[in-house]
C-alpha atoms as a PDB file:
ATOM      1  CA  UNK A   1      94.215 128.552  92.604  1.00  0.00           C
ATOM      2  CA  UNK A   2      93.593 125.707  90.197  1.00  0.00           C
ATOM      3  CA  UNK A   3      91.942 122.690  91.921  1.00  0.00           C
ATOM      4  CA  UNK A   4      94.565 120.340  90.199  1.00  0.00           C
ATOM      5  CA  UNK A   5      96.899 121.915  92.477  1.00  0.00           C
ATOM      6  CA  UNK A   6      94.825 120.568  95.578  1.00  0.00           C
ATOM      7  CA  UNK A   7      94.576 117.165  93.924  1.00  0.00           C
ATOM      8  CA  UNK A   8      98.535 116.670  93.671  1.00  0.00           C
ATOM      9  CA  UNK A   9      99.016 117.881  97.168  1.00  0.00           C
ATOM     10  CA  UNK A  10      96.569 115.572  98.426  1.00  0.00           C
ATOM     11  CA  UNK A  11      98.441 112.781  96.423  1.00  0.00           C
ATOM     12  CA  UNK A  12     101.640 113.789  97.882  1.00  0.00           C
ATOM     13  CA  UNK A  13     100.475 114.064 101.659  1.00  0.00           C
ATOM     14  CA  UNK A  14      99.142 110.628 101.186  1.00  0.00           C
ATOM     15  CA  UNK A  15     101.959 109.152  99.454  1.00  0.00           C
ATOM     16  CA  UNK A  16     104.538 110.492 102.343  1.00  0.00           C
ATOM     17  CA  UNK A  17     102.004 109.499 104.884  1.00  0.00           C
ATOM     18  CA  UNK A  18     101.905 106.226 103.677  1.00  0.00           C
ATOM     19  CA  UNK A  19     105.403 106.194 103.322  1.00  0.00           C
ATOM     20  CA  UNK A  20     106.327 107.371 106.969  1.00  0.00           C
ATOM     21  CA  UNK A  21     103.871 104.669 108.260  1.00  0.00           C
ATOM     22  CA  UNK A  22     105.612 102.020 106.559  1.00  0.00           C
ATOM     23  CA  UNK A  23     109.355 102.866 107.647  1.00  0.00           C
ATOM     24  CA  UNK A  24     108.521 103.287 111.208  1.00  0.00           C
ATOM     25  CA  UNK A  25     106.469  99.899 110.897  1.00  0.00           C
ATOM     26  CA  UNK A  26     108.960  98.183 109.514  1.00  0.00           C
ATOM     27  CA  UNK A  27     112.059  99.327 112.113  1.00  0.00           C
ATOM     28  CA  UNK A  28     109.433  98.331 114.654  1.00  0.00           C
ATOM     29  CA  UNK A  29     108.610  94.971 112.846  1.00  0.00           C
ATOM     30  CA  UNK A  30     112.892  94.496 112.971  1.00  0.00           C
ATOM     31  CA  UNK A  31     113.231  95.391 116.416  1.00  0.00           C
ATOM     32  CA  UNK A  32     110.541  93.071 117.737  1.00  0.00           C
ATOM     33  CA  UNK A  33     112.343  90.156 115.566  1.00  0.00           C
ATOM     34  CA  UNK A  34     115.295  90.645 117.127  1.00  0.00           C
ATOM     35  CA  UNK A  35     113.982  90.774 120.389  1.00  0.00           C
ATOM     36  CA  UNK A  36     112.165  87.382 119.750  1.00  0.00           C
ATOM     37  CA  UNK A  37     114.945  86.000 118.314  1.00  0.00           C
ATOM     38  CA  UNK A  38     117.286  86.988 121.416  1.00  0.00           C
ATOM     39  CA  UNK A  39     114.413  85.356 123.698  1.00  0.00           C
ATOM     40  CA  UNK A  40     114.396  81.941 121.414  1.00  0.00           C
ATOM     41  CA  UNK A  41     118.454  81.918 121.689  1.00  0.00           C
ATOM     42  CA  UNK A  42     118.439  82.023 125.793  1.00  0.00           C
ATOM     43  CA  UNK A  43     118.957  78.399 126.779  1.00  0.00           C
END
């Protein structure tokens, strides 16, 4: 095999990797917002 072809998969496992981490930090970054912001709303 042509080493190129290890260089673009190791571009594209760190690209989805990178990816993945962001969405799930983000959903968890939303869900702890709304959690603060139904604690702040509680009289």
């Amino acid at each position: 095999m042509h080493q190129w072809t290890f260089v673009i998969a190791a571009y594209a496992v760190t690209l989805l990797g990178t990816a993945a981490v962001s969405l799930i930090s983000r959903r968890a970054m939303r869900r702890a917002e709304a959690q603060a912001e139904a604690l702040a709303g509680r009289p």
